[in-house]
N, C-alpha and C. Protein backbone atom coordinates (compact mmCIF):
# COMPACT_ATOMS: atom_id res chain seq x y z
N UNK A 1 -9.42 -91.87 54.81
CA UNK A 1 -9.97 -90.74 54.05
C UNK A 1 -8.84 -90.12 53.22
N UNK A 2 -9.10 -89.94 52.42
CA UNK A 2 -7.67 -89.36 51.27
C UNK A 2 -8.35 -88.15 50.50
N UNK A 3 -7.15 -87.03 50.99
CA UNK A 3 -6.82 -85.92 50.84
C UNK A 3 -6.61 -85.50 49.14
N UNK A 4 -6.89 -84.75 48.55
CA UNK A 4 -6.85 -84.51 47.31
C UNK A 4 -5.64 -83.05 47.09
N UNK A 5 -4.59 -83.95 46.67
CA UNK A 5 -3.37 -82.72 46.65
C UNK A 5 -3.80 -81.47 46.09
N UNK A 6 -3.47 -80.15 46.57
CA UNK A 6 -3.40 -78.86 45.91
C UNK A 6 -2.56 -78.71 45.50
N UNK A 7 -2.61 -77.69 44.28
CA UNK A 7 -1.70 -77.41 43.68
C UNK A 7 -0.74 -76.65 43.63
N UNK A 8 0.55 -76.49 44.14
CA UNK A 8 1.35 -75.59 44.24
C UNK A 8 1.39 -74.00 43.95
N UNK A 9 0.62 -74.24 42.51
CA UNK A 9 0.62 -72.98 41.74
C UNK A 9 -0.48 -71.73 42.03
N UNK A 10 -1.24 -72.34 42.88
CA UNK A 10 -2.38 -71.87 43.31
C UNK A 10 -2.56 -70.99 44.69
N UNK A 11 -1.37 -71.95 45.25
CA UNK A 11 -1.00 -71.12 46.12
C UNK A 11 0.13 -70.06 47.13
N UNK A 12 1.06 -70.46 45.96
CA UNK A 12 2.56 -69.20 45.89
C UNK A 12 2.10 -68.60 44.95
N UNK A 13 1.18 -68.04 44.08
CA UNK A 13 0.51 -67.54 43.26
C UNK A 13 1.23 -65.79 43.68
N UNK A 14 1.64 -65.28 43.00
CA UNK A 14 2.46 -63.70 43.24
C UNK A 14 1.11 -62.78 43.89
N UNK A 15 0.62 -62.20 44.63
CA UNK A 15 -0.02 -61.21 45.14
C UNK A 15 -0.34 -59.83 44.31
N UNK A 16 1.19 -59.80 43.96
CA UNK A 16 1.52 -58.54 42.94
C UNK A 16 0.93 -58.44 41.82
N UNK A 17 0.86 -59.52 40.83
CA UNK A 17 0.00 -60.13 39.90
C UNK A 17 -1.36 -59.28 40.00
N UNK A 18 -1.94 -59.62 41.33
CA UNK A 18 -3.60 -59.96 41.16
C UNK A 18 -3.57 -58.92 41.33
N UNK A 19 -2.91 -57.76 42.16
CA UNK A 19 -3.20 -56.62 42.13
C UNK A 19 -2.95 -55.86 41.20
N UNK A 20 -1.88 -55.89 40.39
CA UNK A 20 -1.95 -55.45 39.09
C UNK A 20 -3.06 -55.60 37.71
N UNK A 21 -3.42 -56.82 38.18
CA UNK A 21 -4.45 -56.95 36.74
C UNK A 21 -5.52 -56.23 36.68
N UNK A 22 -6.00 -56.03 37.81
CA UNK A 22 -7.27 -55.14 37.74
C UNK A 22 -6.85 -53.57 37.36
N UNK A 23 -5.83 -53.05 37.56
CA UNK A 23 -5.40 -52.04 37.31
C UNK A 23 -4.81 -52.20 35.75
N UNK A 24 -4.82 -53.11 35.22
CA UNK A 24 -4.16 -52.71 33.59
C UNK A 24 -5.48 -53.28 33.11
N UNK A 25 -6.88 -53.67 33.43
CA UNK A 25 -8.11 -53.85 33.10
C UNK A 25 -8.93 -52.78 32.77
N UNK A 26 -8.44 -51.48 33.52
CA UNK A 26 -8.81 -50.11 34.14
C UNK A 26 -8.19 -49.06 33.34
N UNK A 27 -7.10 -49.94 32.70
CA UNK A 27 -6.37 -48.25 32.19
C UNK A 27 -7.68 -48.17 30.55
N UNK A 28 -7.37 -46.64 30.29
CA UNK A 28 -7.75 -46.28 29.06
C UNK A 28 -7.43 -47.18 28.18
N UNK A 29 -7.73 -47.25 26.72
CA UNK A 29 -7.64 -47.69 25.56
C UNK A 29 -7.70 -46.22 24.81
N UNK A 30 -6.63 -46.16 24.51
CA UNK A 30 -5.80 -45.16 22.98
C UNK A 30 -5.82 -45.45 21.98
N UNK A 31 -6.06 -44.61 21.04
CA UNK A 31 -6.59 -45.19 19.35
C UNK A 31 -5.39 -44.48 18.86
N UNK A 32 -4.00 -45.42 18.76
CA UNK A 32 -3.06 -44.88 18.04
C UNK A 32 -3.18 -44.63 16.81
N UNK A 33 -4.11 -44.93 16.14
CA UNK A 33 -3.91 -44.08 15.12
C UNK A 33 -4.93 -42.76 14.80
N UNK A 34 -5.08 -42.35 15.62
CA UNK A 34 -5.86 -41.00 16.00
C UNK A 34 -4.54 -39.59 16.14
N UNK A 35 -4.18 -39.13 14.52
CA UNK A 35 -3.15 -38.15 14.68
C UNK A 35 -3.27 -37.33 15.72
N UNK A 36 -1.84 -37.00 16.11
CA UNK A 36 -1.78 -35.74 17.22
C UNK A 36 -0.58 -34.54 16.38
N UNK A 37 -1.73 -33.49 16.75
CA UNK A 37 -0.24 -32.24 16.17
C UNK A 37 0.67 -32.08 16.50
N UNK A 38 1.38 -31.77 15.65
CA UNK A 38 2.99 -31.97 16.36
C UNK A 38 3.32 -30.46 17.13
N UNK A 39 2.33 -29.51 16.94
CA UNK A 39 2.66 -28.43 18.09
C UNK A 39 2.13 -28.61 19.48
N UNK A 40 1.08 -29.62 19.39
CA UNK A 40 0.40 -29.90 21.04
C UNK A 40 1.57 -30.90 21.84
N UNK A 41 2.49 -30.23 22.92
CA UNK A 41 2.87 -31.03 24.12
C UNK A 41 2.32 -32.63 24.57
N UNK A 42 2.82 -33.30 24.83
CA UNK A 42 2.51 -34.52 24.86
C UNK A 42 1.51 -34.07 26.32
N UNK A 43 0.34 -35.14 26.72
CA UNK A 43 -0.68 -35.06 27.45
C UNK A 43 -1.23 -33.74 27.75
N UNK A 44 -1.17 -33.27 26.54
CA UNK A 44 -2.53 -31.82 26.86
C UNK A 44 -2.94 -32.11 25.20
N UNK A 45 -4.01 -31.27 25.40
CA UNK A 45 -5.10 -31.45 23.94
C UNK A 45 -4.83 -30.68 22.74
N UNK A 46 -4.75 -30.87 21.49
CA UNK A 46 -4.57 -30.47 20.60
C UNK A 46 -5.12 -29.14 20.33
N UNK A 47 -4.51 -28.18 20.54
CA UNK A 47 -4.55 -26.61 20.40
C UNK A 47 -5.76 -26.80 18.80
N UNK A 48 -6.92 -25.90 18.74
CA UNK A 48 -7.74 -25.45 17.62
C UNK A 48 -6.98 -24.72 16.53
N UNK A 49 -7.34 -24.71 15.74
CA UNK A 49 -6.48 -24.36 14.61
C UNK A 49 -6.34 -22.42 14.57
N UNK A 50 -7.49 -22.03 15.02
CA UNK A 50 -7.60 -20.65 14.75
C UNK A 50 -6.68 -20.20 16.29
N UNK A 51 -6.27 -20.42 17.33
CA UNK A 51 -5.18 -20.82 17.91
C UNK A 51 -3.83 -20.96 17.57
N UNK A 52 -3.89 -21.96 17.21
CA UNK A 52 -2.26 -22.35 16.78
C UNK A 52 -2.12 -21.34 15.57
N UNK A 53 -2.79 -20.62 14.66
CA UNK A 53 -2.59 -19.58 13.48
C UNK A 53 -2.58 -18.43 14.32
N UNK A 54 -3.25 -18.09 15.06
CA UNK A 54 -2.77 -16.66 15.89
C UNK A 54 -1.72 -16.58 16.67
N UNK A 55 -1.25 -18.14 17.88
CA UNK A 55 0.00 -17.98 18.22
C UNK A 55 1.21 -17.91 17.11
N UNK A 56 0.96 -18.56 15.71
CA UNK A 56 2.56 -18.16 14.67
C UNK A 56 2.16 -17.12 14.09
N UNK A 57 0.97 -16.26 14.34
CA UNK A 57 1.35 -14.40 13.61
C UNK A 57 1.97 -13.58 14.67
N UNK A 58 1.68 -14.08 16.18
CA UNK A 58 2.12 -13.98 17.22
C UNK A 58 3.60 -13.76 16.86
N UNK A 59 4.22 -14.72 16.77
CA UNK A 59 5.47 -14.68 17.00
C UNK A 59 5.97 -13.88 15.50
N UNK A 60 5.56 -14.41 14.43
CA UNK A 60 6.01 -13.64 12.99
C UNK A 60 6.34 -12.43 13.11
N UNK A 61 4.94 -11.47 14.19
CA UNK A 61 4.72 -10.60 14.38
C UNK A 61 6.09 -9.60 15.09
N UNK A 62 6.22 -10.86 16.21
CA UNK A 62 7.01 -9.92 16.91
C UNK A 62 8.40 -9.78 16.88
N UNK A 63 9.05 -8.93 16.92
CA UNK A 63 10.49 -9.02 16.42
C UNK A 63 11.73 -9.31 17.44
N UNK A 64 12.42 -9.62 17.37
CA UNK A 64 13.34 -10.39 18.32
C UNK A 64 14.31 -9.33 19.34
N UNK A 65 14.69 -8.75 18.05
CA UNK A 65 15.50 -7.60 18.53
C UNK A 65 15.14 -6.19 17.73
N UNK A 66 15.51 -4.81 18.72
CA UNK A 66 15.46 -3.73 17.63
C UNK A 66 16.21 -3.68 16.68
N UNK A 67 17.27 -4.09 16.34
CA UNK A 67 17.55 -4.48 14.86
C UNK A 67 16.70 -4.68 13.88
N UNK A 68 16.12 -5.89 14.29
CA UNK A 68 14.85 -6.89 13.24
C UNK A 68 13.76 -5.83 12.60
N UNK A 69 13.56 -5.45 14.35
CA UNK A 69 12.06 -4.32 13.56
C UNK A 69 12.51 -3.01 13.00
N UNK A 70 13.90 -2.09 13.40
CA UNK A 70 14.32 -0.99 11.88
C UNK A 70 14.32 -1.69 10.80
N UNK A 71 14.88 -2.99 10.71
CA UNK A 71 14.80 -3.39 9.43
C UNK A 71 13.86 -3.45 8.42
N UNK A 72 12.99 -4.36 9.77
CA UNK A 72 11.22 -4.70 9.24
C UNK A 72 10.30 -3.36 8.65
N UNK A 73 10.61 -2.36 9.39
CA UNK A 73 10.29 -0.44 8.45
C UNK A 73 10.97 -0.40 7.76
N UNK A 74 12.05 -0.45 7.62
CA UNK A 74 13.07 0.09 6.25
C UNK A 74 12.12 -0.75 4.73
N UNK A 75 11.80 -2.13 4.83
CA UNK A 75 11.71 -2.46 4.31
C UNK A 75 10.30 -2.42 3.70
N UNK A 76 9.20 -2.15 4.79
CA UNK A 76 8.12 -1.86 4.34
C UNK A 76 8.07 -0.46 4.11
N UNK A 77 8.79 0.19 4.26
CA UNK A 77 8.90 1.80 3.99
C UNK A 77 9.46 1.85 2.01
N UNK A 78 10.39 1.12 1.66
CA UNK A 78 10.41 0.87 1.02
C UNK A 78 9.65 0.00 -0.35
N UNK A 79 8.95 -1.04 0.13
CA UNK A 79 8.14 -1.12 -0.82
C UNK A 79 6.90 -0.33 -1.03
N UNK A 80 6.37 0.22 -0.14
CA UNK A 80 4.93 1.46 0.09
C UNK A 80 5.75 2.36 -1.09
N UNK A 81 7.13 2.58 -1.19
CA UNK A 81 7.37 3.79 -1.64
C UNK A 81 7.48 2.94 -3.33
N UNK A 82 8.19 1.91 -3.69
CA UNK A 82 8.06 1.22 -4.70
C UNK A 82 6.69 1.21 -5.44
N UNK A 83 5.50 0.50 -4.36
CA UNK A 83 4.07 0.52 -5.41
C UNK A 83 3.77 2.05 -5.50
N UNK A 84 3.93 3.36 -4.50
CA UNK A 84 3.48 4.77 -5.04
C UNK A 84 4.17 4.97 -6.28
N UNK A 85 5.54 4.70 -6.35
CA UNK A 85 6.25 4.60 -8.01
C UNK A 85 5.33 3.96 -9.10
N UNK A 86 5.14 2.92 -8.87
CA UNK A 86 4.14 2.33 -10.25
C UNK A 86 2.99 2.82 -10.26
N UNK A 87 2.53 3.13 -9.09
CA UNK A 87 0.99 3.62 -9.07
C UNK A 87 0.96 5.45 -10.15
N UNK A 88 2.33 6.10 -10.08
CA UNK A 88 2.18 7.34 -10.16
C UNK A 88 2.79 7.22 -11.83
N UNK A 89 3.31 5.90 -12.45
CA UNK A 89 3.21 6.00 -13.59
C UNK A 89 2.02 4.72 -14.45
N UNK A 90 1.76 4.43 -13.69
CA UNK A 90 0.17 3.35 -14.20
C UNK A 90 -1.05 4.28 -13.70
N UNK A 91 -1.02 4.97 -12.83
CA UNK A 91 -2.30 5.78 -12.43
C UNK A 91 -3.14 4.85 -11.42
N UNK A 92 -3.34 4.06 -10.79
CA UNK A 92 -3.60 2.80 -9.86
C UNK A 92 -3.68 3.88 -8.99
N UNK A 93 -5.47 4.17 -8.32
CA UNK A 93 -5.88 4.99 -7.34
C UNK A 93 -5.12 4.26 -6.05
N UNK A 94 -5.05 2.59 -5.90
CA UNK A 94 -5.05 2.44 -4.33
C UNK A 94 -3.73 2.34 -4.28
N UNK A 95 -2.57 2.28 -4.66
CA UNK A 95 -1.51 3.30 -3.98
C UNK A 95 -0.87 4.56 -4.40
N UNK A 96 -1.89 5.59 -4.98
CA UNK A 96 -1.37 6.76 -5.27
C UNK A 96 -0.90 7.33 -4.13
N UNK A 97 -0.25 8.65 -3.74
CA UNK A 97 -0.42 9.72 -2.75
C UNK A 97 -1.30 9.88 -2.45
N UNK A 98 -1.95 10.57 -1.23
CA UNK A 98 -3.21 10.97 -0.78
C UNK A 98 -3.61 12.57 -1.59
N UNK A 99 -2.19 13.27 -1.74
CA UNK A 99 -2.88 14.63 -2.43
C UNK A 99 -3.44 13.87 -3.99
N UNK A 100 -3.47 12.51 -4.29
CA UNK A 100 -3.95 12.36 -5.68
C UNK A 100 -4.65 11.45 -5.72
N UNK A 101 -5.35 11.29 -4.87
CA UNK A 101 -6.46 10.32 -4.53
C UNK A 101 -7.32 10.74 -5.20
N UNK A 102 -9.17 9.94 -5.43
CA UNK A 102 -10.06 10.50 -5.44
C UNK A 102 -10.58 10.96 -6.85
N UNK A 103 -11.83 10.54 -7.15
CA UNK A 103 -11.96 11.00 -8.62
C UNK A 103 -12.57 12.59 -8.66
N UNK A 104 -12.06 13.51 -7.98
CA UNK A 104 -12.31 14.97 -8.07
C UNK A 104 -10.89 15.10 -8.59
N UNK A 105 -9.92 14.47 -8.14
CA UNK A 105 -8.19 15.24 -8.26
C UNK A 105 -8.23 14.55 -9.77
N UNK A 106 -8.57 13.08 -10.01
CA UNK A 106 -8.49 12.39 -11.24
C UNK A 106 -8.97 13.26 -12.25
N UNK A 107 -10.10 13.61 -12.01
CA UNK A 107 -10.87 14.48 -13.11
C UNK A 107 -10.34 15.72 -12.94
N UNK A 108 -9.56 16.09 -12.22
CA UNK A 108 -8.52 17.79 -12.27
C UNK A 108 -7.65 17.68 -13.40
N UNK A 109 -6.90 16.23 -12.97
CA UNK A 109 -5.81 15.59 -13.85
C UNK A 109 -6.15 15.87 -15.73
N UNK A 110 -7.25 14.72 -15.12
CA UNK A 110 -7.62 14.62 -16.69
C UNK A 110 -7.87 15.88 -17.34
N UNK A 111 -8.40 16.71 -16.81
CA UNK A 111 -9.23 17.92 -17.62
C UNK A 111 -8.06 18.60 -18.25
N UNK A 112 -6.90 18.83 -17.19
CA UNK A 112 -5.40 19.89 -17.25
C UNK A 112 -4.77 18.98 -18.39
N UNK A 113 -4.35 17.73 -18.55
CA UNK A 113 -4.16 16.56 -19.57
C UNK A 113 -4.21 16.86 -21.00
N UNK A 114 -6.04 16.80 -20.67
CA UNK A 114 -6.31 16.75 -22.20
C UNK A 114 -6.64 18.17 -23.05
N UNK A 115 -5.90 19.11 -22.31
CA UNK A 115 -5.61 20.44 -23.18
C UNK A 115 -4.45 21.09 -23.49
N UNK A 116 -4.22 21.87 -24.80
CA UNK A 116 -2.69 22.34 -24.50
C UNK A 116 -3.15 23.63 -23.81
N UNK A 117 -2.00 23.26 -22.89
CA UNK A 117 -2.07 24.51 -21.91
C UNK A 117 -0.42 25.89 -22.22
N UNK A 118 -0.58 26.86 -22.07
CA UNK A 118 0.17 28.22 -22.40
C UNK A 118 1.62 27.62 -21.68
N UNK A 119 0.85 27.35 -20.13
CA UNK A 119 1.75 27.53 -18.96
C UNK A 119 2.50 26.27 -18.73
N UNK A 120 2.14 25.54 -19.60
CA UNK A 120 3.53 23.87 -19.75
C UNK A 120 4.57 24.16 -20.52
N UNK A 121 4.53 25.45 -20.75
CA UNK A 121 5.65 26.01 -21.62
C UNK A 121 6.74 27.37 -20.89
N UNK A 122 6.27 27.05 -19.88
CA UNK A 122 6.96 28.53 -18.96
C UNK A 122 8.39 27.67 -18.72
N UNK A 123 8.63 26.67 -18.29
CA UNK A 123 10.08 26.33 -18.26
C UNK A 123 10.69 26.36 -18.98
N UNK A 124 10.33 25.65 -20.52
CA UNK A 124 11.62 26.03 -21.86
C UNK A 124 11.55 27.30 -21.71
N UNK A 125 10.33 27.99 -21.82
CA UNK A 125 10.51 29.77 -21.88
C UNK A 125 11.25 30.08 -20.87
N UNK A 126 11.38 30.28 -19.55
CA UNK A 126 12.47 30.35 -18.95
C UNK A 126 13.87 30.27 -18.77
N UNK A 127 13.59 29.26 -19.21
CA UNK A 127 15.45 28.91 -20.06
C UNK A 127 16.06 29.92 -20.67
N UNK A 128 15.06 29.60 -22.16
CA UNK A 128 15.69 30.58 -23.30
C UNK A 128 15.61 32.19 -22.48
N UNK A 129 14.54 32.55 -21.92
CA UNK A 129 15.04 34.19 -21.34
C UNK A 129 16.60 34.43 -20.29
N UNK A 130 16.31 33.55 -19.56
CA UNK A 130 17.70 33.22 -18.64
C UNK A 130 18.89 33.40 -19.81
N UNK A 131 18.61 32.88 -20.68
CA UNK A 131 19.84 32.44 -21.79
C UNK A 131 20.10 33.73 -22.50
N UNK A 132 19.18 34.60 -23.00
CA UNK A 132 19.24 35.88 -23.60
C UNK A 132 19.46 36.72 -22.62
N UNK A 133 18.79 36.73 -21.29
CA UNK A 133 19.39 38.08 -20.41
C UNK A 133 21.09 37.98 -19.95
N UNK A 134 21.31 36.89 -20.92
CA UNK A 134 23.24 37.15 -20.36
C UNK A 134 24.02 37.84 -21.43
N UNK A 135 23.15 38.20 -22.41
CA UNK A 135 23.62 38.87 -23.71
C UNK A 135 23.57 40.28 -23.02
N UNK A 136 24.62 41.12 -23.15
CA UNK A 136 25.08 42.39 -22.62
C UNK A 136 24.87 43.35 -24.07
N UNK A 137 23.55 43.55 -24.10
CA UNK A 137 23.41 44.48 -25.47
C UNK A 137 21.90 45.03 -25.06
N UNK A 138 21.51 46.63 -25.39
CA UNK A 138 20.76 47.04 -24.78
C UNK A 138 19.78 46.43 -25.23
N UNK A 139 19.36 46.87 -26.39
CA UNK A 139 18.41 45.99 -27.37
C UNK A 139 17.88 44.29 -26.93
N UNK A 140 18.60 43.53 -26.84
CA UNK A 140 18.63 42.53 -26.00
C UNK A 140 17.32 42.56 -25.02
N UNK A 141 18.11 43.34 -23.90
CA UNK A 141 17.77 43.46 -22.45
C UNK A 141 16.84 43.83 -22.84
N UNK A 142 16.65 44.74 -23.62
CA UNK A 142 14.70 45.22 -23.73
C UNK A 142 13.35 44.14 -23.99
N UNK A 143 14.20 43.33 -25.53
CA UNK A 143 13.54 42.37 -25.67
C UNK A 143 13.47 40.69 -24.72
N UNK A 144 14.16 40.87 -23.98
CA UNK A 144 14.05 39.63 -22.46
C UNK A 144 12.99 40.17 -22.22
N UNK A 145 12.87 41.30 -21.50
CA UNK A 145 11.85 42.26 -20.18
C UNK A 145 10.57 42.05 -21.21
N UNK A 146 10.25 42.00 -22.39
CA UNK A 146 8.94 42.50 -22.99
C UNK A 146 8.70 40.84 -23.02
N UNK A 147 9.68 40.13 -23.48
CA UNK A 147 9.15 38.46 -23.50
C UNK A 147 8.74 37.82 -22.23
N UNK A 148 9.49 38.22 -21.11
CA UNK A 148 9.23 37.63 -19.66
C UNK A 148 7.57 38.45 -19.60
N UNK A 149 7.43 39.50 -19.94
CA UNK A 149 6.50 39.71 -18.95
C UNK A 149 4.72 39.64 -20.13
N UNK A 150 5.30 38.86 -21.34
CA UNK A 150 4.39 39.09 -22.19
C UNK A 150 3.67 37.23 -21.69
N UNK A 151 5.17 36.28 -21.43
CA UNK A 151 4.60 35.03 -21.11
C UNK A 151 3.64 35.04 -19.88
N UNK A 152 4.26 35.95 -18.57
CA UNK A 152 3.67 35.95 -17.29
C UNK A 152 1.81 36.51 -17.85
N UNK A 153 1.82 37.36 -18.27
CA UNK A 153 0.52 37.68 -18.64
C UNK A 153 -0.22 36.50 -19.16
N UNK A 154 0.14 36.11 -20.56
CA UNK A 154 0.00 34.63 -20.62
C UNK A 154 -0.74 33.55 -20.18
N UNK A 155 0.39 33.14 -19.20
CA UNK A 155 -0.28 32.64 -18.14
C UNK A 155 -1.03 33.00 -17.19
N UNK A 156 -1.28 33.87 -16.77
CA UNK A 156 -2.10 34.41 -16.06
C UNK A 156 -3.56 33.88 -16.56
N UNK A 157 -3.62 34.35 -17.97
CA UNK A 157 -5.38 34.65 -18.43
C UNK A 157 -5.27 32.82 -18.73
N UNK A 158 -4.15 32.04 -19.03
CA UNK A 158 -4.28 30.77 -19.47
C UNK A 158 -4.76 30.05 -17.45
N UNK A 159 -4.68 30.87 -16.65
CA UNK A 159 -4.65 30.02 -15.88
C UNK A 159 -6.47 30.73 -14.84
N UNK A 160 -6.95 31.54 -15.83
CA UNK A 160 -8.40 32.20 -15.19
C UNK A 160 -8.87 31.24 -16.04
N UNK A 161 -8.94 30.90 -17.24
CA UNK A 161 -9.67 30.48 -18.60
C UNK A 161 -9.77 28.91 -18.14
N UNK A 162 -8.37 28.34 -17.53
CA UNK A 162 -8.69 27.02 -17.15
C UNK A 162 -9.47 26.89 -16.07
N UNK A 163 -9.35 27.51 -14.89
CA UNK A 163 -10.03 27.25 -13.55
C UNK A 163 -11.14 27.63 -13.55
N UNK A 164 -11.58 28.89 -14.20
CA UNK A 164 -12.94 28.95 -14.38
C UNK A 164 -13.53 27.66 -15.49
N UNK A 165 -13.35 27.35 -16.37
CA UNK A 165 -13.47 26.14 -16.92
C UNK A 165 -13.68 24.60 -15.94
N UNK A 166 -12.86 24.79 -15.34
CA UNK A 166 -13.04 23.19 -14.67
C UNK A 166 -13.57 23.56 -13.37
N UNK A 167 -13.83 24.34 -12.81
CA UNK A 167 -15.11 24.72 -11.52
C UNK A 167 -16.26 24.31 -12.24
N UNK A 168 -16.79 25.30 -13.17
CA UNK A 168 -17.73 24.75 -14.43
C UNK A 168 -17.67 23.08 -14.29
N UNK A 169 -17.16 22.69 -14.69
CA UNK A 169 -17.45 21.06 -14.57
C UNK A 169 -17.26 20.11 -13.55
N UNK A 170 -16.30 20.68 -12.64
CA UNK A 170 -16.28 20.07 -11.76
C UNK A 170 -18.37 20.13 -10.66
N UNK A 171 -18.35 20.87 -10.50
CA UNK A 171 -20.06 21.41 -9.86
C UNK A 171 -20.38 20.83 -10.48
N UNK A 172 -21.03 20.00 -12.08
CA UNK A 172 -21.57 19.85 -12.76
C UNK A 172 -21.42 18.09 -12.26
N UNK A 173 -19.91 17.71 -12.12
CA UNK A 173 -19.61 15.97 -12.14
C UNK A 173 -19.84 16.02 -10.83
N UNK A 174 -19.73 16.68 -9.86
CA UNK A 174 -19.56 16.05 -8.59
C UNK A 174 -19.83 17.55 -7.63
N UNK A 175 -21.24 17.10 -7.74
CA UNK A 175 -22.02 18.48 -6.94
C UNK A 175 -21.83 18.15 -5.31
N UNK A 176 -22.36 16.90 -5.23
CA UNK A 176 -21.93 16.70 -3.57
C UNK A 176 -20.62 16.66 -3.00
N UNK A 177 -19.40 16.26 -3.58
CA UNK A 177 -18.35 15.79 -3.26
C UNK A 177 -17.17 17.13 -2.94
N UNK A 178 -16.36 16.51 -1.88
CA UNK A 178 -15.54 17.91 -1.73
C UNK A 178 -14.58 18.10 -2.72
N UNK A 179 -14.19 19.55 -3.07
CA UNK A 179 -13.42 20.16 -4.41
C UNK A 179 -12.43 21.17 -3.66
N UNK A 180 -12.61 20.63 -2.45
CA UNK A 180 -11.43 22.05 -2.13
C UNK A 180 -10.15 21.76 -2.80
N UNK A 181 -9.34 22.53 -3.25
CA UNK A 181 -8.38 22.71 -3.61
C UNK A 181 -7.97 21.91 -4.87
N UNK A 182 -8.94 21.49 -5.44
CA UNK A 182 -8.53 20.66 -6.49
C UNK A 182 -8.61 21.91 -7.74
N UNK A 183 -8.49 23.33 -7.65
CA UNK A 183 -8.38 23.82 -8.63
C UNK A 183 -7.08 24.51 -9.15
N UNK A 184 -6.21 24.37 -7.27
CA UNK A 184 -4.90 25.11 -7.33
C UNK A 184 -3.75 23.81 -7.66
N UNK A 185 -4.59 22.71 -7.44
CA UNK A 185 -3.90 21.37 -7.71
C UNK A 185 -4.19 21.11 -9.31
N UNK A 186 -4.66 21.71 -10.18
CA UNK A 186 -4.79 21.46 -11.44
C UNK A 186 -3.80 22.26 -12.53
N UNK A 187 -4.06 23.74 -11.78
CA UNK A 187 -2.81 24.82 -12.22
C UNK A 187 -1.69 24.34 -11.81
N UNK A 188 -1.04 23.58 -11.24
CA UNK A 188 -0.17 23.75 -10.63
C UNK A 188 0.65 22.46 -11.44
N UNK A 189 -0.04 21.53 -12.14
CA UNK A 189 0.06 20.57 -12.77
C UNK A 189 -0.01 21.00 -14.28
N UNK A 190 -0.97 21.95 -14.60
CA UNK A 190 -0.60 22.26 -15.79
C UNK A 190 0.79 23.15 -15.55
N UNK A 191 1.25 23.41 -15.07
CA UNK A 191 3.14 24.01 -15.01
C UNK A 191 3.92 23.00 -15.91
N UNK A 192 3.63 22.02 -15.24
CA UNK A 192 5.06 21.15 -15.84
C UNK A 192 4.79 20.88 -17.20
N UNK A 193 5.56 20.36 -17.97
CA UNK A 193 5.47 19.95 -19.31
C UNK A 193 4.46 18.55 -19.31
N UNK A 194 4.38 18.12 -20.18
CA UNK A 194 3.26 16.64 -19.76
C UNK A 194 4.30 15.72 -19.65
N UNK A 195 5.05 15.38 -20.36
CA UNK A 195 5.47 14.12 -20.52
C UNK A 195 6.18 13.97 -18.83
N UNK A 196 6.88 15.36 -18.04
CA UNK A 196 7.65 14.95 -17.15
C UNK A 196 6.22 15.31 -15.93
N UNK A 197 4.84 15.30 -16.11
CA UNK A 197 3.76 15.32 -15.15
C UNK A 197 3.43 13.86 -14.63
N UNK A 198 2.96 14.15 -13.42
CA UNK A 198 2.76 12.70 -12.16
C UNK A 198 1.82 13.20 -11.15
N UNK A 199 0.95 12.07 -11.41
CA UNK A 199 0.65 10.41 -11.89
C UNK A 199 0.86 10.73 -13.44
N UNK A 200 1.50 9.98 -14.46
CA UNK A 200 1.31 10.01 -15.72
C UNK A 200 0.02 10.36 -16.29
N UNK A 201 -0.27 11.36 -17.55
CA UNK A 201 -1.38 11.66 -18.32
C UNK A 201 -2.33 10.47 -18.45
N UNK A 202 -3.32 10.04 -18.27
CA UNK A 202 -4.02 8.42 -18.85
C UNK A 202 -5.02 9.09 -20.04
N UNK A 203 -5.19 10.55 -20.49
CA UNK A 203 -6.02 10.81 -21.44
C UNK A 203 -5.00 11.62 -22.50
N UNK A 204 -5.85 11.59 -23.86
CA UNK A 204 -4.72 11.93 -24.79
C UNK A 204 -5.42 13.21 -24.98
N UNK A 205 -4.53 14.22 -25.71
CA UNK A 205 -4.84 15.96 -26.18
C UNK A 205 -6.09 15.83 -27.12
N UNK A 206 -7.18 16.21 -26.60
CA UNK A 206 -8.27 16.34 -27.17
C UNK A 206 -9.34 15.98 -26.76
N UNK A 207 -9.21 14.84 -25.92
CA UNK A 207 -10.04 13.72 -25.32
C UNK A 207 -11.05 14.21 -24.66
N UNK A 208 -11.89 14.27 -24.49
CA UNK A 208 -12.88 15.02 -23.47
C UNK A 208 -12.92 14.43 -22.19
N UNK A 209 -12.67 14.32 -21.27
CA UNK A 209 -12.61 13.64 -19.73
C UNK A 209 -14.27 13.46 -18.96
């Protein structure tokens, strides 16, 4: 009877082998070319985007040292104060001051603007009296005292004639809206001369507002 040789290979065959194959049969399949973000850690899942944008305002946000953040005010303190500069010679409501907000103060502006007013003239007048009461002559001194107190009058009736005037219109433009104090904020603006008044004039002498 004759034996049919086996084959060597069949049976020193590695153990290790067979148990391995079923296990690399088993692993996943990865689609390398399926990008991964380069902020997600290797084996965890790619962070959502509205995520990963809130953790870097996160950090933008926060400042390292108190150094960083006086700085970080200095600097936004500074430009807030830069756009109120342009705003107060362009007239640009959204970064004016708050006392010049608002189209009640606008229309104060405008109204005081577009008239010549007595009392934009009390500072040169001031001057020149300052300048004459140093003249040591009686005559003089008389005529200072009658000029000072002829301008103060002046102004006075220049400053009933305006406010009663722009109450008048103000009630008329803006019956619902609050007006407090926008009438002592109008006198108080007609003082200065125009050209050196702020927010800059945006209406010209005559203009009706």
């Amino acid at each position: 009877m004759r034996v049919e040789p086996v084959p060597l290979g069949s049976v020193f065959r590695s153990r290790a082998k067979e148990e391995k194959a079923p296990t690399a049969d088993k692993a996943p399949v990865t689609d390398s070319k399926q990008p991964r973000d380069p902020q997600a850690p290797k084996g965890r899942p790619t962070p959502k985007r509205s995520e990963a944008q809130t953790r870097r305002r996160s950090v933008a946000n926060t400042p390292m040292t108190r150094k960083e953040a006086a700085k970080r005010q200095r600097d936004e303190r500074r430009a807030q104060m830069e756009r109120q500069r342009q705003a107060l010679a362009s007239g640009d409501e959204r970064y004016l001051p708050a006392r010049d907000k608002g189209p009640v103060r606008r229309f104060a502006r405008d109204f005081v603007d577009s008239r010549v007013n007595i009392s934009e003239f009390f500072l040169p007048l001031a001057v020149l009296i300052l300048v004459l009461s140093m003249v040591r002559k009686p005559e003089v001194q008389s005529l200072v005292m009658l000029v000072w107190l002829a301008v103060i009058v002046l102004i006075v009736l220049d400053w009933i004639v305006t406010g009663f005037r722009l109450k008048k219109r103000l009630n008329e433009r803006f019956p619902d809206q609050n007006k407090r104090g926008a009438i002592v904020y109008a006198l108080m603006r007609s003082l200065q001369m125009r050209r050196l008044r702020l927010p800059k004039p945006q209406v010209k002498r005559g203009e009706r507002p």
